[in-house]
C-alpha atoms as a PDB file:
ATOM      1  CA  UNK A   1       6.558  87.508 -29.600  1.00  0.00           C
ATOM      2  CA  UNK A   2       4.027  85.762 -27.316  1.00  0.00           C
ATOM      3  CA  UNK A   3       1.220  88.101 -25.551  1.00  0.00           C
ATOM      4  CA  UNK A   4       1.668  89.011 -22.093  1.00  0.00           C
ATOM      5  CA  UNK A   5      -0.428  87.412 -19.506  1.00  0.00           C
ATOM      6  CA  UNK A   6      -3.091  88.927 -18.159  1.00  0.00           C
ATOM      7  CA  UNK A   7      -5.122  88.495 -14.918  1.00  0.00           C
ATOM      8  CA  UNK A   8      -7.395  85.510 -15.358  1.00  0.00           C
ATOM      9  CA  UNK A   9     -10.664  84.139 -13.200  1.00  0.00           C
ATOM     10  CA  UNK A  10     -11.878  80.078 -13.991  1.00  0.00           C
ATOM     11  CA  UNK A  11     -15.515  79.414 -15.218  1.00  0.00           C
ATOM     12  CA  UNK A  12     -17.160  76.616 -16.167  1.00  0.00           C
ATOM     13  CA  UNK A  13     -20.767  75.370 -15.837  1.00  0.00           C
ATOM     14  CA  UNK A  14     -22.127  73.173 -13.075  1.00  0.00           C
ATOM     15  CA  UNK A  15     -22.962  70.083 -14.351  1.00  0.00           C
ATOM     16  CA  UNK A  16     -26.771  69.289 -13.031  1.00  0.00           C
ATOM     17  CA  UNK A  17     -27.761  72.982 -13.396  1.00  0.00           C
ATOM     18  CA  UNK A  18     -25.661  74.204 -15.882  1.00  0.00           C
ATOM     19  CA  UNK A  19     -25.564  77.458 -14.353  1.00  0.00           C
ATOM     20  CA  UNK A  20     -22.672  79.276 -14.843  1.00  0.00           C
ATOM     21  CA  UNK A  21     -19.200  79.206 -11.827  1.00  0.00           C
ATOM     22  CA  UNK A  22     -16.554  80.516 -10.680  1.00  0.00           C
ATOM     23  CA  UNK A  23     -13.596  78.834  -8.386  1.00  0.00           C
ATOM     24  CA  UNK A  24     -12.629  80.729  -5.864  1.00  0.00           C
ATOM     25  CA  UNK A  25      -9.225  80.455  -3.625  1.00  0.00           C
ATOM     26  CA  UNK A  26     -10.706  78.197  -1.601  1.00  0.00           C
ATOM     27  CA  UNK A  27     -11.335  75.691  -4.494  1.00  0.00           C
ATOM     28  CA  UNK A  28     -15.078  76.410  -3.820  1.00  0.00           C
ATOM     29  CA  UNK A  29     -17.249  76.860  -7.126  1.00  0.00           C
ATOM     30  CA  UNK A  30     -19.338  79.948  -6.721  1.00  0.00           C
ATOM     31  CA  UNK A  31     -21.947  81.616  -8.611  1.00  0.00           C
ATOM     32  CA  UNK A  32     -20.877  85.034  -8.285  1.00  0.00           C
ATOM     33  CA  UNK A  33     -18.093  86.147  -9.919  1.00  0.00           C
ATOM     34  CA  UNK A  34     -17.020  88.511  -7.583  1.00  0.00           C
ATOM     35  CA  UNK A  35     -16.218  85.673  -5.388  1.00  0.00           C
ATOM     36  CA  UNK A  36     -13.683  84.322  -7.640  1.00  0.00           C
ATOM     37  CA  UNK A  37     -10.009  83.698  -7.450  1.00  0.00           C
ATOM     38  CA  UNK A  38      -8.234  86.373  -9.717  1.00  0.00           C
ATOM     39  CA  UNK A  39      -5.105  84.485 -10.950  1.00  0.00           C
ATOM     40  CA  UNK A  40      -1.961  86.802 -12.227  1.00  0.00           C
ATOM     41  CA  UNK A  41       0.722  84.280 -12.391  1.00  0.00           C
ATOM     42  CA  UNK A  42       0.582  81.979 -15.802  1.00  0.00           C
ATOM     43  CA  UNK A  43       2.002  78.978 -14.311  1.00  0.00           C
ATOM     44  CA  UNK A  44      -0.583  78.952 -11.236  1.00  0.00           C
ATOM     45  CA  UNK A  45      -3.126  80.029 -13.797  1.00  0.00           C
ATOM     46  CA  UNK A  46      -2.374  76.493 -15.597  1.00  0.00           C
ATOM     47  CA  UNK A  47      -2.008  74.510 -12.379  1.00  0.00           C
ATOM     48  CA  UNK A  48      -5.567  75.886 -11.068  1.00  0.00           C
ATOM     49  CA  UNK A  49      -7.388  74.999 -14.923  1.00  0.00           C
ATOM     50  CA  UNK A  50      -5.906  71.241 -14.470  1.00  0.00           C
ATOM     51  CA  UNK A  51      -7.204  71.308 -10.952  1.00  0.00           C
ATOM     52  CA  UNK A  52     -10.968  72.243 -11.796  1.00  0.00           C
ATOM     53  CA  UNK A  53     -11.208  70.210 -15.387  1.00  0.00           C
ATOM     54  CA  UNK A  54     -10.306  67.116 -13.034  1.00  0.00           C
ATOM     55  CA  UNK A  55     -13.709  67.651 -11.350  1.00  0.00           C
ATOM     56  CA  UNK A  56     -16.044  66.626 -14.046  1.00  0.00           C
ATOM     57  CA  UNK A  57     -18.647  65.276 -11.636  1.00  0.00           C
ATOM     58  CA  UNK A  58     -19.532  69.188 -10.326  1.00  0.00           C
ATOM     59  CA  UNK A  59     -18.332  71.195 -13.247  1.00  0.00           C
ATOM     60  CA  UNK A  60     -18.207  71.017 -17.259  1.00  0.00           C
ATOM     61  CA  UNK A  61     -15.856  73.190 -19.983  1.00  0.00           C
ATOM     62  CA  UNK A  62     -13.907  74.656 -17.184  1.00  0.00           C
ATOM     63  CA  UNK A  63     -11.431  77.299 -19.145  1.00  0.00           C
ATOM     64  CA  UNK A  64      -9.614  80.603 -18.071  1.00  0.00           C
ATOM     65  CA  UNK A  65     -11.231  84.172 -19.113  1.00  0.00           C
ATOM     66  CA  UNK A  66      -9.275  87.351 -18.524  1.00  0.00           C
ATOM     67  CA  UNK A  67     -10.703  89.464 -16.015  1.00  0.00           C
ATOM     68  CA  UNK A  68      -9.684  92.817 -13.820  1.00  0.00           C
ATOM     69  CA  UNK A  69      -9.950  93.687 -10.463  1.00  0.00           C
ATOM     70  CA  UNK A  70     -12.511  95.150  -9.255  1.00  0.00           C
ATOM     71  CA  UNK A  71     -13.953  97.322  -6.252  1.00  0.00           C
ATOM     72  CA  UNK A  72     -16.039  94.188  -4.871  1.00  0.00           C
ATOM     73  CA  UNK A  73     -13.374  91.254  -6.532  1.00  0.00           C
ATOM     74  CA  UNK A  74     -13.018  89.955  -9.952  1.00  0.00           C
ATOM     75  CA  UNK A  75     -15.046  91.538 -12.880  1.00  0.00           C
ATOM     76  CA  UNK A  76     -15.051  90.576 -16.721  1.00  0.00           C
ATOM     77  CA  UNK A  77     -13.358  92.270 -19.379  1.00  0.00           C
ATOM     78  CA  UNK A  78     -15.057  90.506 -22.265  1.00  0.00           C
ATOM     79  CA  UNK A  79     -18.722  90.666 -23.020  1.00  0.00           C
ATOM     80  CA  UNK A  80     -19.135  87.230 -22.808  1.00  0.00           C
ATOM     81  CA  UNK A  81     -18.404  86.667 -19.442  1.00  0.00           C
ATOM     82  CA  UNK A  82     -20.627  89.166 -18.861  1.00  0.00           C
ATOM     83  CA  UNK A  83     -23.812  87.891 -20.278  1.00  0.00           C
ATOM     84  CA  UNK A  84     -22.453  84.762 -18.229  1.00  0.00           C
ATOM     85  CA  UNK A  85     -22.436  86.713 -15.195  1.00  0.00           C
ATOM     86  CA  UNK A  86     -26.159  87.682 -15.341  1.00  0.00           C
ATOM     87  CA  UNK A  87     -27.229  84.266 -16.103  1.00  0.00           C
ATOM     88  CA  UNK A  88     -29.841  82.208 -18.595  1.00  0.00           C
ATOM     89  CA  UNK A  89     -31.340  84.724 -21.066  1.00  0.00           C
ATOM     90  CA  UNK A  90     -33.918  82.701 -22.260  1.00  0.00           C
ATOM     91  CA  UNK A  91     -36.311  83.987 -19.975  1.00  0.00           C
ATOM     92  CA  UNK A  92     -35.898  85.483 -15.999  1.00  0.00           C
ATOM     93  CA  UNK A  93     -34.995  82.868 -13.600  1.00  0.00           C
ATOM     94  CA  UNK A  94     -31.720  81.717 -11.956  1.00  0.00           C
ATOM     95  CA  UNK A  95     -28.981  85.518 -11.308  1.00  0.00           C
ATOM     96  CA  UNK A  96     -31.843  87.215 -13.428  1.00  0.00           C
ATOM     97  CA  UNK A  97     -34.575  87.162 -11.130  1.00  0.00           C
ATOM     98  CA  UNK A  98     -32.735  88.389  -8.374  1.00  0.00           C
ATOM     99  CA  UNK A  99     -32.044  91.586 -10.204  1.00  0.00           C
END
């Protein structure tokens, strides 16, 4: 029996900074997360991925991650996309700085 669907947000990385994005409804791509579209139908879900991985000249790796709504918009649910929320780790710069 296939798994349910659950709510979903679209990431990928911006291809001259390689920062980490979000699209939002407005088929902006944001770095906040919280500014993302959260997606709860499947089929739009699928319709929305095709739509960002045909913009490889802004974005790279674009894929859906499950995420909840939150009090301010979207939030993760995996610890992955969190890390991605808070930026490069290598050293403070970029999200991290501004923290």
């Amino acid at each position: 029996m296939p798994r349910a669907f659950t709510p979903k947000v679209i990431t990928a990385n911006r291809l001259l900074e390689g920062d980490a994005v979000w699209l939002t409804a407005d088929d902006r791509w944001s770095p906040n997360m919280s500014e993302a579209e959260l997606i709860e139908d499947e089929a739009v879900a699928q319709d929305r991925l095709i739509h960002a991985q045909s913009q490889p000249d802004h974005v790279v790796g674009a894929y859906l991650a499950d995420a909840k709504a939150g009090e301010n918009g979207p939030e993760p649910t995996h610890f992955r996309e969190t890390f991605r929320t808070r930026g490069p780790s290598n050293y403070p710069h970029g999200k991290q700085a501004e923290i």
